[in-house]
Structures are given as structure tokens and as C-alpha cells.
N, C-alpha and C. Protein backbone atom coordinates (compact mmCIF):
# COMPACT_ATOMS: atom_id res chain seq x y z
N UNK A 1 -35.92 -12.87 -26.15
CA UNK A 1 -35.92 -11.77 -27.09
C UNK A 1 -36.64 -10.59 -26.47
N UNK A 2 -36.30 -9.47 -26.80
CA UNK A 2 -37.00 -8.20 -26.15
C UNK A 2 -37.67 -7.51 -27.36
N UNK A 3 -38.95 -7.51 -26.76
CA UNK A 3 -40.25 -6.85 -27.19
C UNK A 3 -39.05 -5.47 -28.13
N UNK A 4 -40.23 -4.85 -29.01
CA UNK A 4 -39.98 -3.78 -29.34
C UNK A 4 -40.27 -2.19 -28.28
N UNK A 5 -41.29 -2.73 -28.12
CA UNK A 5 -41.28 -1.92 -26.93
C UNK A 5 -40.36 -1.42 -25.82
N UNK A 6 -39.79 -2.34 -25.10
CA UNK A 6 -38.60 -2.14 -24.59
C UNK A 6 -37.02 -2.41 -25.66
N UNK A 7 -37.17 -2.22 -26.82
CA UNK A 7 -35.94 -2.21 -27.30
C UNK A 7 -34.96 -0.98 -27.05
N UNK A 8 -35.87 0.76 -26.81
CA UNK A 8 -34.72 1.66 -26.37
C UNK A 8 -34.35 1.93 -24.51
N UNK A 9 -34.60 0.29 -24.07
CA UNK A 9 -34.24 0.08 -22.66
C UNK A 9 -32.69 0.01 -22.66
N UNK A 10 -32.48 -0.83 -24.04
CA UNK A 10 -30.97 -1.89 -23.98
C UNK A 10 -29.95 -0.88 -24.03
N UNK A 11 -29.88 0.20 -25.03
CA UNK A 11 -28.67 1.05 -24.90
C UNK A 11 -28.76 1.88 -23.63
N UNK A 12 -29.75 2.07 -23.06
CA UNK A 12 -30.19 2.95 -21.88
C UNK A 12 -28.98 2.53 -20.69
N UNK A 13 -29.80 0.95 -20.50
CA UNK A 13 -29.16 0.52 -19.58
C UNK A 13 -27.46 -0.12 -19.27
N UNK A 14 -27.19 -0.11 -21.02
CA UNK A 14 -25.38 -0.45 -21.58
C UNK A 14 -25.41 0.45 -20.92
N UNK A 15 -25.08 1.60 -21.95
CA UNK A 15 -24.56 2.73 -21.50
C UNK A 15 -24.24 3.21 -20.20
N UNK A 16 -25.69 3.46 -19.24
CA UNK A 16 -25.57 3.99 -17.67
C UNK A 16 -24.88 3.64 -16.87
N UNK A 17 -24.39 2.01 -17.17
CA UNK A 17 -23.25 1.14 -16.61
C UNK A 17 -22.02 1.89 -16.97
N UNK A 18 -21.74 2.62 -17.93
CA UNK A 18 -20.03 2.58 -18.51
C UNK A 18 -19.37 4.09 -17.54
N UNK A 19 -20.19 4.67 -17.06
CA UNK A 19 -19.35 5.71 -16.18
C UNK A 19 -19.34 5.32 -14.76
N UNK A 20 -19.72 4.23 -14.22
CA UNK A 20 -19.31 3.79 -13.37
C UNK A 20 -18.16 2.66 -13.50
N UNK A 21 -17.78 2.02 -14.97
CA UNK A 21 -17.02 1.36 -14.41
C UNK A 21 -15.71 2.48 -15.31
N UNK A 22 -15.42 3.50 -15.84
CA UNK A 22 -14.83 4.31 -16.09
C UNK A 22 -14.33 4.72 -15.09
N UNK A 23 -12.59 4.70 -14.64
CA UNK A 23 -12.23 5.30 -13.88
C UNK A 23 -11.93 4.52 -12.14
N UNK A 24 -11.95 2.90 -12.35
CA UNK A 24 -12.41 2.27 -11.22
C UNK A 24 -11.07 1.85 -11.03
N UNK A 25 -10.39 2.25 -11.33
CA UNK A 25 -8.58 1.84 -10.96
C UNK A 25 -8.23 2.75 -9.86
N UNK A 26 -7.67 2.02 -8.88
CA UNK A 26 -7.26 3.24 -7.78
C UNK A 26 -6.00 3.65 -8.18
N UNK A 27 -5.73 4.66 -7.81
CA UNK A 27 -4.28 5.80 -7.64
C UNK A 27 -3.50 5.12 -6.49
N UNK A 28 -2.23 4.89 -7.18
CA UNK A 28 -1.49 4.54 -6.27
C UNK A 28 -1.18 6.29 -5.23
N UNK A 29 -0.87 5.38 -3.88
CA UNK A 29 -0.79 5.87 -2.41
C UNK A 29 0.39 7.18 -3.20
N UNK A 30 0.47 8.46 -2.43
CA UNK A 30 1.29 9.47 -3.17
C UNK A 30 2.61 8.79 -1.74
N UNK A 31 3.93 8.93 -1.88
CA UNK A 31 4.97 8.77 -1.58
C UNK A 31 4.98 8.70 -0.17
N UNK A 32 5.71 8.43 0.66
CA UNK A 32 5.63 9.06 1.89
C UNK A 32 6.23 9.96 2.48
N UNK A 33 6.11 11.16 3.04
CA UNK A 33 7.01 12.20 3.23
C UNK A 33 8.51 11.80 4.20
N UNK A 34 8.94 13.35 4.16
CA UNK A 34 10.29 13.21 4.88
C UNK A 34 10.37 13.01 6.14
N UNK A 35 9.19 13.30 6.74
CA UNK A 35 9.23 13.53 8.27
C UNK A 35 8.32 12.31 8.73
N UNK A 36 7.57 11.40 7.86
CA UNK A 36 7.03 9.51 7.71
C UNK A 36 8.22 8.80 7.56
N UNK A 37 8.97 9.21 6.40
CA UNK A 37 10.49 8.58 6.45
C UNK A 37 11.04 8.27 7.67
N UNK A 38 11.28 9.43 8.29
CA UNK A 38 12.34 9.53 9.38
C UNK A 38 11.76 9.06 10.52
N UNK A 39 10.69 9.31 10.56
CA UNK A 39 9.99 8.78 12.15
C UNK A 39 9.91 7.13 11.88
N UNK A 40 9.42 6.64 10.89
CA UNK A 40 9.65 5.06 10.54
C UNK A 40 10.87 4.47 10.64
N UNK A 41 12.11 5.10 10.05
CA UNK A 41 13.07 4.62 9.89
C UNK A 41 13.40 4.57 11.90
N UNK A 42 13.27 5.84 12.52
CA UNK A 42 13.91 5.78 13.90
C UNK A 42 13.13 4.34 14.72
N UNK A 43 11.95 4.31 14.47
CA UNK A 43 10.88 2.88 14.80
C UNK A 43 11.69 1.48 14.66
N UNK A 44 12.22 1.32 13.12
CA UNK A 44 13.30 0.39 12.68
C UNK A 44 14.49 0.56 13.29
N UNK A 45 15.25 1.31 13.37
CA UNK A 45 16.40 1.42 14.23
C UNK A 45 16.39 0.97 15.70
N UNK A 46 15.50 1.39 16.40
CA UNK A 46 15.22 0.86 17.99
C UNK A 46 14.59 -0.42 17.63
N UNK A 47 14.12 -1.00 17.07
CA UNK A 47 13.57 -2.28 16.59
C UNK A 47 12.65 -2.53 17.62
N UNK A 48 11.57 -1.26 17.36
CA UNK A 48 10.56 -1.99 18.48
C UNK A 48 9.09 -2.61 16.69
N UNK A 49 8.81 -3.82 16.84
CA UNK A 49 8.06 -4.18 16.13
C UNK A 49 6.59 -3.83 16.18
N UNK A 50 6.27 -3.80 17.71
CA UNK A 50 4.67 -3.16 17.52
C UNK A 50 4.80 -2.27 17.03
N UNK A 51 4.93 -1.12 17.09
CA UNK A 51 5.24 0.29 16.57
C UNK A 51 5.30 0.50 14.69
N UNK A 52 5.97 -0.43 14.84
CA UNK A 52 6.72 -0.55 13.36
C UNK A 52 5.42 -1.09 12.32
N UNK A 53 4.52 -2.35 13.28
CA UNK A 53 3.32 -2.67 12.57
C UNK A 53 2.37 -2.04 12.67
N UNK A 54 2.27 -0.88 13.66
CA UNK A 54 1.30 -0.13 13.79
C UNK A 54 1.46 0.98 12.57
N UNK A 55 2.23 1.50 12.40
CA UNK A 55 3.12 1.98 11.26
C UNK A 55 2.91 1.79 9.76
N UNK A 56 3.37 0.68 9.74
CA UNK A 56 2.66 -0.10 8.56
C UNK A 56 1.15 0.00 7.74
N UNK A 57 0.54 -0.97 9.09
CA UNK A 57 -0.75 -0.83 9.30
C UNK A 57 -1.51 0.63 8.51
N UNK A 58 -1.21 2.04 9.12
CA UNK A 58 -1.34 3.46 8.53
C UNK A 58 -0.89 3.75 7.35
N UNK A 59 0.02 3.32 6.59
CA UNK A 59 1.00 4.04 5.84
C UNK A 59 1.23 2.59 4.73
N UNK A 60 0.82 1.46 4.77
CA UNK A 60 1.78 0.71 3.97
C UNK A 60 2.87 0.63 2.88
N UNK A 61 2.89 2.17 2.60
CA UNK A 61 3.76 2.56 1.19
C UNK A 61 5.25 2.79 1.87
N UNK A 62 5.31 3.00 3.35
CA UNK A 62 6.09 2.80 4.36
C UNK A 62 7.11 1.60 3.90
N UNK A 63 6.75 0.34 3.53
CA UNK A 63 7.29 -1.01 3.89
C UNK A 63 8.41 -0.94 3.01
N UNK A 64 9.16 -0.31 1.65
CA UNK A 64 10.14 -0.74 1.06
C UNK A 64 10.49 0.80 0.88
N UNK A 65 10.23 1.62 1.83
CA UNK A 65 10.92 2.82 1.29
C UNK A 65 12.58 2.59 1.67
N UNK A 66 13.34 3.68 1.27
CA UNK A 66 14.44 2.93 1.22
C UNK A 66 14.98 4.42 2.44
N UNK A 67 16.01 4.41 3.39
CA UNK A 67 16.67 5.54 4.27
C UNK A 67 17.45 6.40 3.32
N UNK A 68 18.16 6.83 4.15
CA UNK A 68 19.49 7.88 3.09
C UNK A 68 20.42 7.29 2.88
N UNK A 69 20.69 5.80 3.10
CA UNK A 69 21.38 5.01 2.89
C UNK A 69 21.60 3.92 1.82
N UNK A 70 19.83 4.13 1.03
CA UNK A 70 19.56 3.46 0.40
C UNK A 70 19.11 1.86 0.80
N UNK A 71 18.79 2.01 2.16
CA UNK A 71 18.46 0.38 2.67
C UNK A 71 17.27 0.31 3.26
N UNK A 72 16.47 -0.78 2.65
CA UNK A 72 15.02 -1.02 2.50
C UNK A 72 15.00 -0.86 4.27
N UNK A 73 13.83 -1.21 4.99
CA UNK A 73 13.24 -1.76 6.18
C UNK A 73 13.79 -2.62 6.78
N UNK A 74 13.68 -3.79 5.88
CA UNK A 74 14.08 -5.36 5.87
C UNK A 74 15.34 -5.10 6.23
N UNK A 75 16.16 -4.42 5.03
CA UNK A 75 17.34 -4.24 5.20
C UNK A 75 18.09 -3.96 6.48
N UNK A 76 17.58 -3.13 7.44
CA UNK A 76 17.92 -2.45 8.12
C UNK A 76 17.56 -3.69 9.32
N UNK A 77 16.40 -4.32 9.43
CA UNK A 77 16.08 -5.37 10.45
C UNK A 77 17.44 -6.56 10.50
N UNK A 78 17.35 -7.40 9.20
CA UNK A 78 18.22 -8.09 8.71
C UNK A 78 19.30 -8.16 9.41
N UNK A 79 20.21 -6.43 8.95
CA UNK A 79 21.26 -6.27 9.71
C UNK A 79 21.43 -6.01 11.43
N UNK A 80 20.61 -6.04 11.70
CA UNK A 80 20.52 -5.77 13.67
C UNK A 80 19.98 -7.21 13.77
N UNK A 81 19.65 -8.19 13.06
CA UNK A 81 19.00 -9.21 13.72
C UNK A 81 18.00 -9.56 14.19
N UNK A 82 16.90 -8.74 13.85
CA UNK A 82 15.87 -9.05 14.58
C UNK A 82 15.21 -9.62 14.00
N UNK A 83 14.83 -10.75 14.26
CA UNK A 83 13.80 -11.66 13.48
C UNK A 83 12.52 -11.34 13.38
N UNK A 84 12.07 -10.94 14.86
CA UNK A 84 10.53 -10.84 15.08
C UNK A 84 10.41 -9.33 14.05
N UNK A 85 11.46 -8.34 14.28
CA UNK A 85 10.80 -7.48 13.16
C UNK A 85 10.79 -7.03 11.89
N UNK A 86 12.22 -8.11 11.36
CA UNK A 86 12.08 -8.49 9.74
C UNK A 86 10.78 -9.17 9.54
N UNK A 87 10.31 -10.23 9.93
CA UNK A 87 8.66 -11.25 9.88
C UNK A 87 7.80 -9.74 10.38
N UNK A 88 7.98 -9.15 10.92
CA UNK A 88 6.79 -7.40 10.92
C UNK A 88 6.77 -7.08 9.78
N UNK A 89 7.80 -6.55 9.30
CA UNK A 89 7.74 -5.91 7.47
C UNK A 89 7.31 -6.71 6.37
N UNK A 90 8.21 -8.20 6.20
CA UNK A 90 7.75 -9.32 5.65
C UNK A 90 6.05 -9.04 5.67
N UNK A 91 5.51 -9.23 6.72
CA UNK A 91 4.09 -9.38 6.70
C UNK A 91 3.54 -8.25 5.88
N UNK A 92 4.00 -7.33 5.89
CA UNK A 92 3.29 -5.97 5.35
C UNK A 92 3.99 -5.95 4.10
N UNK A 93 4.35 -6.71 3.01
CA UNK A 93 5.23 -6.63 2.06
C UNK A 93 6.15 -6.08 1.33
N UNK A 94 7.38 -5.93 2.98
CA UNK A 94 8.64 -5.36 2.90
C UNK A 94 9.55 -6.61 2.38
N UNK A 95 10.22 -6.33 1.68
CA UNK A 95 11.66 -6.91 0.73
C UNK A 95 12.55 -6.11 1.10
N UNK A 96 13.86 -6.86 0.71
CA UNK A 96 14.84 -6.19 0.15
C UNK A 96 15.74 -5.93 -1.02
């Protein structure tokens, strides 16, 4: 039980807590531009995978953007075959 004395500690210390946890949701990542688009997508096209995870790695909002074609990352690996760099996107949680 708390003294009277320290009884105007308790709202003190509620309170001082509530604007820190006010506001503790992060903002999703803003989009990735046209010229992140295109330089990623050319990365996927030559199917070089380091590149592509280095890529990632920077940018992860990168992983399911879709081309002018409308075809994810994956998508685009999938269809050329490349295993090692569909399992690149996969890792960074590219779908299709």
C-alpha cells in the first residue's frame, strides 16, 4: 500500500509513461520511386542475385513491387529460372 505521502507520485508517474508509449507504431516505408523501380527491376532481369540482395537489404519495400508489367520480383525470377535468385527475394519476403 502507498503511504499518503507519496499518493500524488501514482498519477505522476501513470501519466509520464503515456506520451511515450503514444505514437510507438512505425510508418510504413513511403513507396519506392521510379528510378528504385527501374534500377531493381534491371538487377532482376540480368539475374545477378548479390546485387539484388544487396538491394533488398537497402530498400526492402523493393521485394513485391510489381514492373510495368505488373509482375512481382519472384515473378520475373520464376520465369528466367533462376533458382538461386527467386530463394534471394523469397528470403527478403518476395511472393508472387
Amino acid at each position: 500500500m502507498i503511504s499518503r505521502r507519496f499518493a500524488w507520485l501514482v498519477p505522476v508517474l501513470v501519466l509520464g509513461s503515456m506520451p511515450s508509449l503514444v505514437g510507438c507504431k512505425r510508418s510504413a516505408p513511403p513507396p519506392p520511386s521510379e528510378q528504385e523501380r527501374t534500377e531493381f527491376f534491371a538487377a532482376v532481369q540480368e539475374g545477378d542475385a548479390t546485387i539484388v540482395d544487396r538491394l533488398l537489404s537497402a530498400k526492402p519495400n523493393l521485394a513485391n513491387v510489381k514492373n510495368d508489367s505488373g509482375e512481382t520480383p519472384l515473378k520475373v525470377a520464376a520465369k528466367a529460372e533462376n533458382q538461386e535468385l527467386a530463394d534471394t527475394i523469397r528470403k527478403h519476403g518476395g511472393h508472387e
